[in-house]
N, C-alpha and C. Protein backbone atom coordinates (compact mmCIF):
# COMPACT_ATOMS: atom_id res chain seq x y z
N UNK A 1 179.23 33.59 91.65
CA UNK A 1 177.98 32.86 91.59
C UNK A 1 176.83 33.81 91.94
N UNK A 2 175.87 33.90 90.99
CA UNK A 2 174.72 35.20 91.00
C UNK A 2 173.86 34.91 92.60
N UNK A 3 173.11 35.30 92.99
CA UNK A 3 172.25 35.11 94.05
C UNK A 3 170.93 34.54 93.41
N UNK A 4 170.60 33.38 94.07
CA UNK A 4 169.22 32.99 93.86
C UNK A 4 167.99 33.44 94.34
N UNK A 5 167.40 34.26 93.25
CA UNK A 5 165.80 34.78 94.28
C UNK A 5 164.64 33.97 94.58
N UNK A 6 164.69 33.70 96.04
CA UNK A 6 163.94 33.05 96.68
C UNK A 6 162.24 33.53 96.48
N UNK A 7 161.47 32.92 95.84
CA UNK A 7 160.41 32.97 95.88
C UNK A 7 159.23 32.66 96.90
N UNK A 8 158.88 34.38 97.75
CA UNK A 8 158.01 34.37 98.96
C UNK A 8 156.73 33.86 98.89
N UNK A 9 156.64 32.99 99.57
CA UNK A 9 154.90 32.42 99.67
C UNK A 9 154.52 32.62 101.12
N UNK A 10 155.00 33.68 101.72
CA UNK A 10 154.49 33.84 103.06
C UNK A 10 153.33 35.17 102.74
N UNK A 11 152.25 35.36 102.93
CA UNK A 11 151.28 36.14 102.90
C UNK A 11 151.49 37.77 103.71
N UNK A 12 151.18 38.91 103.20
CA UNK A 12 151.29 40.15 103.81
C UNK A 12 151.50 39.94 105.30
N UNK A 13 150.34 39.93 105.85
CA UNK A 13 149.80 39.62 107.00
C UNK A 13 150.62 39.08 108.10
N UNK A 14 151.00 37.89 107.37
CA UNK A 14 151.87 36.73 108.20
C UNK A 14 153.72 37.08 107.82
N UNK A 15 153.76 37.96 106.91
CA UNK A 15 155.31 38.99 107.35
C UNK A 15 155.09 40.23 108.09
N UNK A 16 153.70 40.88 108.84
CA UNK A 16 153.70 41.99 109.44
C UNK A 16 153.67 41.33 111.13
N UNK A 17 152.96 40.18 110.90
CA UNK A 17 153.28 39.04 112.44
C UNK A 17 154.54 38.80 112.58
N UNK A 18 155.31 38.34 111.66
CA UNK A 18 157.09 37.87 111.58
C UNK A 18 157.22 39.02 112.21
N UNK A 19 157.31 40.17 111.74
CA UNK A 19 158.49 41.54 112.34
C UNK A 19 158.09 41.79 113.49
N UNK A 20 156.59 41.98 113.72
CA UNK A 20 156.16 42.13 115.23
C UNK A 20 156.78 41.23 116.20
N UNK A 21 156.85 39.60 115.59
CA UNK A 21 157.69 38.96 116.91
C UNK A 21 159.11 39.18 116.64
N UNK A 22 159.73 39.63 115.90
CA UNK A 22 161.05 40.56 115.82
C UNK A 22 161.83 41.09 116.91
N UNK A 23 160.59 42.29 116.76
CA UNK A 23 160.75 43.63 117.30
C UNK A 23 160.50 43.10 118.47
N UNK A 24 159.35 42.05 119.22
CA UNK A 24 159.13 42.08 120.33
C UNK A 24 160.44 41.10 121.32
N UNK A 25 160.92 40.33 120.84
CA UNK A 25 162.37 39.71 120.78
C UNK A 25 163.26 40.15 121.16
N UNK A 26 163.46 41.10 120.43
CA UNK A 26 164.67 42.33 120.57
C UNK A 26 164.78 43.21 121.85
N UNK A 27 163.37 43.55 121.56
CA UNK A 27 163.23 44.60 123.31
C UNK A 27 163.21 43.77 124.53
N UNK A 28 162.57 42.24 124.24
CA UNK A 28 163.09 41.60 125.78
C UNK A 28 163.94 41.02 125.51
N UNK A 29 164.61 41.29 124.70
CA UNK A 29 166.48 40.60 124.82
C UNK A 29 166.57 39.35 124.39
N UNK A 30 165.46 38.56 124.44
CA UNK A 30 165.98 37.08 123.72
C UNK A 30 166.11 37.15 122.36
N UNK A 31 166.63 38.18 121.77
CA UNK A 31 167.05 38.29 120.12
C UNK A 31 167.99 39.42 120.22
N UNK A 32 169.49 39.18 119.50
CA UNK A 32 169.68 40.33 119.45
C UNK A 32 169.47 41.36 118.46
N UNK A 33 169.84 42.85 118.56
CA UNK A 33 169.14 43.41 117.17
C UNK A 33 170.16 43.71 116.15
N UNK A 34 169.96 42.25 115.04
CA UNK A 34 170.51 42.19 114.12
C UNK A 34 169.41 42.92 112.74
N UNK A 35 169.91 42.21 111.82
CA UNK A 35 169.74 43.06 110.44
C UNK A 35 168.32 41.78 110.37
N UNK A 36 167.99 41.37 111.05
CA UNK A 36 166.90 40.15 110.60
C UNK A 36 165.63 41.02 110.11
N UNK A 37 165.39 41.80 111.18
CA UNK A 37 163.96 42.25 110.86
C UNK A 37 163.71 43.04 109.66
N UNK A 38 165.30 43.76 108.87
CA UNK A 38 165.56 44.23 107.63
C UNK A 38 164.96 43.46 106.62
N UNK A 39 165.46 42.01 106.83
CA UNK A 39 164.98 41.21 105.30
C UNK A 39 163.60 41.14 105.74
N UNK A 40 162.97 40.86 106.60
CA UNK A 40 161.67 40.97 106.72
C UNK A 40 160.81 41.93 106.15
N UNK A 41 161.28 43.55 106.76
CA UNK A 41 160.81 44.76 105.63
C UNK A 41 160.82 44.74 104.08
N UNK A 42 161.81 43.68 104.25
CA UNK A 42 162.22 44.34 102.58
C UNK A 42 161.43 43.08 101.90
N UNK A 43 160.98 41.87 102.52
CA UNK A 43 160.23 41.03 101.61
C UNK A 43 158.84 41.95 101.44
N UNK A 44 158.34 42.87 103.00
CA UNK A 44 156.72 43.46 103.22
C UNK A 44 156.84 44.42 101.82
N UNK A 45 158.43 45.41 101.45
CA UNK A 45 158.28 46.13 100.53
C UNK A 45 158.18 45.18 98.74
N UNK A 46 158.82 44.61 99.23
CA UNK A 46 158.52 43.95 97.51
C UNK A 46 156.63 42.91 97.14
N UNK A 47 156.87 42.63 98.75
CA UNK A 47 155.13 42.12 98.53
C UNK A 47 153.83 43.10 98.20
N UNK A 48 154.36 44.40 98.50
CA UNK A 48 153.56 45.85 98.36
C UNK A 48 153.48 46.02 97.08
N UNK A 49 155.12 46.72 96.75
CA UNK A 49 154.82 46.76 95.47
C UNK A 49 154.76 45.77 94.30
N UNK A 50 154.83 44.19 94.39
CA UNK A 50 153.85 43.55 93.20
C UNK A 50 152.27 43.68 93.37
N UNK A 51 151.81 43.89 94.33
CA UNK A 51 150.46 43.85 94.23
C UNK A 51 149.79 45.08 93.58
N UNK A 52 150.95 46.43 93.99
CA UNK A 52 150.26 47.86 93.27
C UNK A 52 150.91 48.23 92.19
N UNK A 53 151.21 47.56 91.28
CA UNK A 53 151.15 47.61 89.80
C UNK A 53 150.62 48.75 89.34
N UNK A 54 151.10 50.27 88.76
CA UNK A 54 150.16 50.63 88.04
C UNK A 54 149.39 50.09 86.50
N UNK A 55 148.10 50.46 86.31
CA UNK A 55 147.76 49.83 85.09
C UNK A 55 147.51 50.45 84.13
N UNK A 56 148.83 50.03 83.14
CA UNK A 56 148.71 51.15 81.96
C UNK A 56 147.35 50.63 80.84
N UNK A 57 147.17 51.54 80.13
CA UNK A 57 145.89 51.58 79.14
C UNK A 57 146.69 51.62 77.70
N UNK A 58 146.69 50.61 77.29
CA UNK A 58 147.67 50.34 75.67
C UNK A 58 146.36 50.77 74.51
């Protein structure tokens, strides 16, 4: 069964707040440090690059 891609409507901004309370979690111990803050990066990297598109000239 393929994987369904979840379509992000959480804003830049408000996934660079997500990882910050992550990271801050982790270091006082009420989180442990799992792979969470990974999918978090990796939504900030795919939200990066749709926005910087280069634009070709046809």
């Amino acid at each position: 069964m393929p994987k369904s891609k979840s379509e992000n409507t959480m804003t830049l901004e408000e996934l660079k707040i997500k990882l910050s309370n992550i990271k801050l979690n982790i270091r006082s111990g009420q989180e442990k440090n799992t792979n969470a803050h990974k999918k978090t990066k990796v939504q900030i990297a795919q939200l990066l690059s749709k926005k910087q598109q280069p634009i070709t000239k046809n």
